[in-house]
Protein backbone atom coordinates (compact mmCIF):
# COMPACT_ATOMS: atom_id res chain seq x y z
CA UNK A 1 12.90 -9.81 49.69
CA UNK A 2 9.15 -10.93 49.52
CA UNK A 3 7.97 -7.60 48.78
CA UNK A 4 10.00 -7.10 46.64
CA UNK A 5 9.72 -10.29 44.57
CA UNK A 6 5.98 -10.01 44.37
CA UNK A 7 5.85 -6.52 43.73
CA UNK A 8 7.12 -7.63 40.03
CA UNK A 9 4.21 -9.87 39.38
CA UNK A 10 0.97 -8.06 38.48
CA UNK A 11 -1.87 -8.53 40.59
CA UNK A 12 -3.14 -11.53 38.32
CA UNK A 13 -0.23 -13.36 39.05
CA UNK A 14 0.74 -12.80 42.55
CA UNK A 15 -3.18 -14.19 43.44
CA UNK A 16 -2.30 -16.71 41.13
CA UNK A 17 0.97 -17.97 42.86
CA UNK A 18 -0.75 -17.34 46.56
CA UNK A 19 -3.34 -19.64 45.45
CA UNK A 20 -0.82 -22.10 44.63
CA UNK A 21 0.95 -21.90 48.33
CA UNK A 22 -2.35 -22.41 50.06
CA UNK A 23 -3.06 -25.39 47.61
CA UNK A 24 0.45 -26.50 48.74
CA UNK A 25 0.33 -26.02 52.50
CA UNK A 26 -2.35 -28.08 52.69
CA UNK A 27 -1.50 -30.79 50.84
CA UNK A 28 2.12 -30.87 53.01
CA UNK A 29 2.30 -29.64 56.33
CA UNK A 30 6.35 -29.96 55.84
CA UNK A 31 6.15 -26.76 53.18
CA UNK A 32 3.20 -25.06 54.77
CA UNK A 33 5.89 -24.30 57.59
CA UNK A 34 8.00 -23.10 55.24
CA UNK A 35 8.41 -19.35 56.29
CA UNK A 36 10.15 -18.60 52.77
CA UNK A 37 7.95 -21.01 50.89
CA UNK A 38 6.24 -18.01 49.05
CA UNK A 39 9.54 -16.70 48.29
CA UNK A 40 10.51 -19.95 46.69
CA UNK A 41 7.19 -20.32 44.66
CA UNK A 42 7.62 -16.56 42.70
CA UNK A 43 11.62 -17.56 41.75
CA UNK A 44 9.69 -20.75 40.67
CA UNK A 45 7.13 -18.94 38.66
CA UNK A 46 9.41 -16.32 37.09
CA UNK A 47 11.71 -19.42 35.76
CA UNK A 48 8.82 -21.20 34.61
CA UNK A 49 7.64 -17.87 32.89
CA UNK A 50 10.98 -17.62 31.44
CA UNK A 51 11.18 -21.33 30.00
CA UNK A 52 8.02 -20.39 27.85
CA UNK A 53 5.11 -21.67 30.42
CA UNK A 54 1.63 -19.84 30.49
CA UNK A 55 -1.16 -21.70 30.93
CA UNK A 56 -2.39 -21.74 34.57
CA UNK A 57 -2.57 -25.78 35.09
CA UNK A 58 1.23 -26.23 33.66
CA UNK A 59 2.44 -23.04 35.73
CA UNK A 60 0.93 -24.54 38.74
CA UNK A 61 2.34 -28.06 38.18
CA UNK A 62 5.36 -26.64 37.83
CA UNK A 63 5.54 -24.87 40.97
CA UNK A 64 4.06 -27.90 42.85
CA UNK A 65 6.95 -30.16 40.94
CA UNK A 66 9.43 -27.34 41.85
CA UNK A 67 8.83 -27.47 45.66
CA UNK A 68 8.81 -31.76 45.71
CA UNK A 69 12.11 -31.84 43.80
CA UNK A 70 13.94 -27.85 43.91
CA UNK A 71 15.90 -27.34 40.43
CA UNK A 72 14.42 -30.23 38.74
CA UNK A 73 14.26 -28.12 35.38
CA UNK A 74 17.39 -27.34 35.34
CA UNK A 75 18.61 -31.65 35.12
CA UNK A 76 19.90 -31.50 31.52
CA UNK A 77 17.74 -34.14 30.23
CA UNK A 78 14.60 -31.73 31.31
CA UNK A 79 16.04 -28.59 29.88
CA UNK A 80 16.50 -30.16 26.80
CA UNK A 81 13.29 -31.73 26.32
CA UNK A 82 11.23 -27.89 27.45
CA UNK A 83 13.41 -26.74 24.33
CA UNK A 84 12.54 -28.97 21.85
CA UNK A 85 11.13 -27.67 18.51
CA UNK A 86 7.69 -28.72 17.35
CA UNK A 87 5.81 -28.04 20.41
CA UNK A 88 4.82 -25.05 22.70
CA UNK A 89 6.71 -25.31 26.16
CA UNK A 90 3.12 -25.60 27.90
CA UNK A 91 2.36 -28.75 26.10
CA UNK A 92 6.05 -30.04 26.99
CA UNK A 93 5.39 -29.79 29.97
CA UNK A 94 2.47 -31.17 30.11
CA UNK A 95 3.54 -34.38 28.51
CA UNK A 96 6.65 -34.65 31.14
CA UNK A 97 3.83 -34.90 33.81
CA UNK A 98 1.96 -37.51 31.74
CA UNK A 99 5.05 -39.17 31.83
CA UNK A 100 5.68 -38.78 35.42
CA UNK A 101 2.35 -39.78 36.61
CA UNK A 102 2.74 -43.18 34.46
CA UNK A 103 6.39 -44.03 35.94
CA UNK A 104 4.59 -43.41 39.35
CA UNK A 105 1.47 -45.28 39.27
CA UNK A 106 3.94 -48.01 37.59
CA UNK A 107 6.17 -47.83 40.22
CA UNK A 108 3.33 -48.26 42.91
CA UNK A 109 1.80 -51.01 40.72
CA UNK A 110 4.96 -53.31 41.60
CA UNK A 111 5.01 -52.85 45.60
């Protein structure tokens, strides 16, 4: 299945999203022994792809969002908000990790 799920990303992209799984297995030994972790992260960037997402930071924040918490953009609430009018998806997204990083450094602000 790996070959053929990369073989449908161009060249640009499939450096792109093995960047992103070395960025990841380092950062978290639990998904660096992931054996289907790459497999995961191309479904991940085709969806984000398909939701509208192209600029490389978003893309990769998705995927790194996408392994912590697996189908978080398809929660209602999130799927709404990525379809909004008035914005571009990218800059969507980028203000639902603005928001996330607040609630978090809130949340660690009260232990």
């Amino acid at each position: 299945m790996h070959e053929h799920q990369t073989a449908l990303l161009t060249e640009d992209e499939r450096k792109f999203v093995m960047a992103v799984q070395n960025s990841i297995g380092g950062a978290d030994r639990r998904l660096a022994n992931d054996p289907a972790l790459l497999d995961k992260l191309v479904r991940a960037y085709s969806e984000a792809r398909r939701l509208g997402l192209r600029r490389e930071e978003v893309l990769a924040n998705f995927l790194y969002l996408e392994m912590q918490a697996p189908g978080f953009h398809r929660k209602p609430v999130i799927r709404k908000w990525l379809r909004e009018p008035g914005a571009a998806p990218d800059d969507r997204f980028a203000d639902l990790i603005d928001v996330l990083r607040k609630k978090s450094q809130e949340l660690e602000g009260n232990e």
